[in-house]
C-alpha atoms as a PDB file:
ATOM      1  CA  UNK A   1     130.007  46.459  63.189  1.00  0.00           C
ATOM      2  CA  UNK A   2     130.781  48.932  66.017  1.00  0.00           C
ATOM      3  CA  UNK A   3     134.155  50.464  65.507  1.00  0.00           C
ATOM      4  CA  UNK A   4     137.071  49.013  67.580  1.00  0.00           C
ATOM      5  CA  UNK A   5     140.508  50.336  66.841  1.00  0.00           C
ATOM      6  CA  UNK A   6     141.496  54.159  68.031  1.00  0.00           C
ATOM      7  CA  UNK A   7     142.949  56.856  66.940  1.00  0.00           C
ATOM      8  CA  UNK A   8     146.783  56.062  67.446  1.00  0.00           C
ATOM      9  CA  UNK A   9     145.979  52.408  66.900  1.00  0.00           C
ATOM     10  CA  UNK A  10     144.727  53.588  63.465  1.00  0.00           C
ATOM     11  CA  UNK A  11     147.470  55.899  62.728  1.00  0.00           C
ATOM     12  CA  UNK A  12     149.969  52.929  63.405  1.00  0.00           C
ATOM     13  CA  UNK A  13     148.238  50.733  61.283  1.00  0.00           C
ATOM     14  CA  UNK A  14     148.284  53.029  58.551  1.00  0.00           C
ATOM     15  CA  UNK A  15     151.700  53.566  58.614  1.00  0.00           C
ATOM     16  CA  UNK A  16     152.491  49.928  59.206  1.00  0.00           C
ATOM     17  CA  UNK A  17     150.866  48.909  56.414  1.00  0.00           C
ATOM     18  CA  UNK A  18     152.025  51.191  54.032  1.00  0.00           C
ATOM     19  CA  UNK A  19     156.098  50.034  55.072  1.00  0.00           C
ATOM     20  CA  UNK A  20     154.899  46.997  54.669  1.00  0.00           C
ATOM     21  CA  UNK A  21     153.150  47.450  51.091  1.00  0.00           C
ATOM     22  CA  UNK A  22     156.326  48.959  50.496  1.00  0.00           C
ATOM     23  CA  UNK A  23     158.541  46.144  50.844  1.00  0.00           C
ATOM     24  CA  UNK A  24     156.751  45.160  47.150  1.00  0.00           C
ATOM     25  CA  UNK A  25     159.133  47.330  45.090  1.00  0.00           C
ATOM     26  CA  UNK A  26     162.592  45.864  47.585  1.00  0.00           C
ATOM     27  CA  UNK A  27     162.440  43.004  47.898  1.00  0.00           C
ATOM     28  CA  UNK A  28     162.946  39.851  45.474  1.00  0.00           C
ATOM     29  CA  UNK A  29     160.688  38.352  43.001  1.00  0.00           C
ATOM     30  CA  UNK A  30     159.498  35.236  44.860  1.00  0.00           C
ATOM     31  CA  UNK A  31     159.099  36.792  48.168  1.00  0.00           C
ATOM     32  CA  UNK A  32     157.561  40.106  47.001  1.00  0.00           C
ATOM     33  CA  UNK A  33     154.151  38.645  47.078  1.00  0.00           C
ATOM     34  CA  UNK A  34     154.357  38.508  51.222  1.00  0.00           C
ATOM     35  CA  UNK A  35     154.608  42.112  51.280  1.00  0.00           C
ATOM     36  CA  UNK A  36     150.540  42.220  49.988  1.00  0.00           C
ATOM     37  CA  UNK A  37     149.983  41.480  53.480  1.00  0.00           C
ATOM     38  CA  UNK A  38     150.028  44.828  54.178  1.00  0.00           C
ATOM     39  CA  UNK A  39     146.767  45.627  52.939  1.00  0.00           C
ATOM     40  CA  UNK A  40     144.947  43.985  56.429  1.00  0.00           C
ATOM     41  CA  UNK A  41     146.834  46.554  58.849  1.00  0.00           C
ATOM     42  CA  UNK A  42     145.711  48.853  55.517  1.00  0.00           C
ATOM     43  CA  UNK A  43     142.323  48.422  55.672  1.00  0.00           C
ATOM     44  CA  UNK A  44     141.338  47.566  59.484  1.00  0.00           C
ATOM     45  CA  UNK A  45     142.939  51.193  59.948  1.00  0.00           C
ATOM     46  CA  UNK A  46     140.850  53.055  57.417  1.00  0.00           C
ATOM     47  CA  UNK A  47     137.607  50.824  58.961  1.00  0.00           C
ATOM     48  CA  UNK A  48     138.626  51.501  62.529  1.00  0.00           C
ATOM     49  CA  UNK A  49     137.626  47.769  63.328  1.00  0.00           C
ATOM     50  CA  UNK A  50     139.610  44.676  63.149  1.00  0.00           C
ATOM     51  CA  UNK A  51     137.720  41.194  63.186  1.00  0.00           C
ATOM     52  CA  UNK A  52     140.793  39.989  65.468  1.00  0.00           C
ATOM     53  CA  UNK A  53     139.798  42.240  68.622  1.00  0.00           C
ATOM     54  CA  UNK A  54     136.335  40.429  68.948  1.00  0.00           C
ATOM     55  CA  UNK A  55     137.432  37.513  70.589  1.00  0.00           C
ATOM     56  CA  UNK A  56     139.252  39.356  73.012  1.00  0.00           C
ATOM     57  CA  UNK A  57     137.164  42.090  73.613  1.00  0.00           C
ATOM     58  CA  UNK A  58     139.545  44.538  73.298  1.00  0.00           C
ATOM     59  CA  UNK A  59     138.922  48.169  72.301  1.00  0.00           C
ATOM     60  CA  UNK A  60     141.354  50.795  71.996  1.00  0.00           C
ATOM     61  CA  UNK A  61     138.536  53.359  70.575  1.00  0.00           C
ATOM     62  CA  UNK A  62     136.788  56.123  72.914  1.00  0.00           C
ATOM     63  CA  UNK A  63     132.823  54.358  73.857  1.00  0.00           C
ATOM     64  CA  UNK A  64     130.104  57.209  72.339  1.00  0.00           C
ATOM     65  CA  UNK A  65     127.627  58.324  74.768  1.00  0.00           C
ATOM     66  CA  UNK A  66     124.673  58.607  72.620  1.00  0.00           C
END
């Protein structure tokens, strides 16, 4: 699992998920639960890979010259 997701792709994920999380505590009782979809912009950001780029082939990460 080779890392796929940048620096500033991470840093808006981040931030995008934790708005998003967010929305928990504002909005109403039956739709609060849509806001726990927050946690997959959440959690590919602190990975730095996201299962959704594969297909594509699309890297927004710096390749390592070992």
């Amino acid at each position: 699992m080779n890392q796929n997701v940048g620096g500033i792709d991470r840093s808006v994920r981040i931030i995008a998920g934790l708005v998003v999380l967010s929305l928990f505590f504002v909005l109403g009782e039956n739709t609060r639960w849509w806001a726990l979809i927050g946690f997959v912009p959440l959690l590919t950001g602190f990975i730095g890979w996201c299962p959704a780029y594969l297909p594509f082939g699309i890297r927004t990460c710096k390749l390592r010259k070992d």
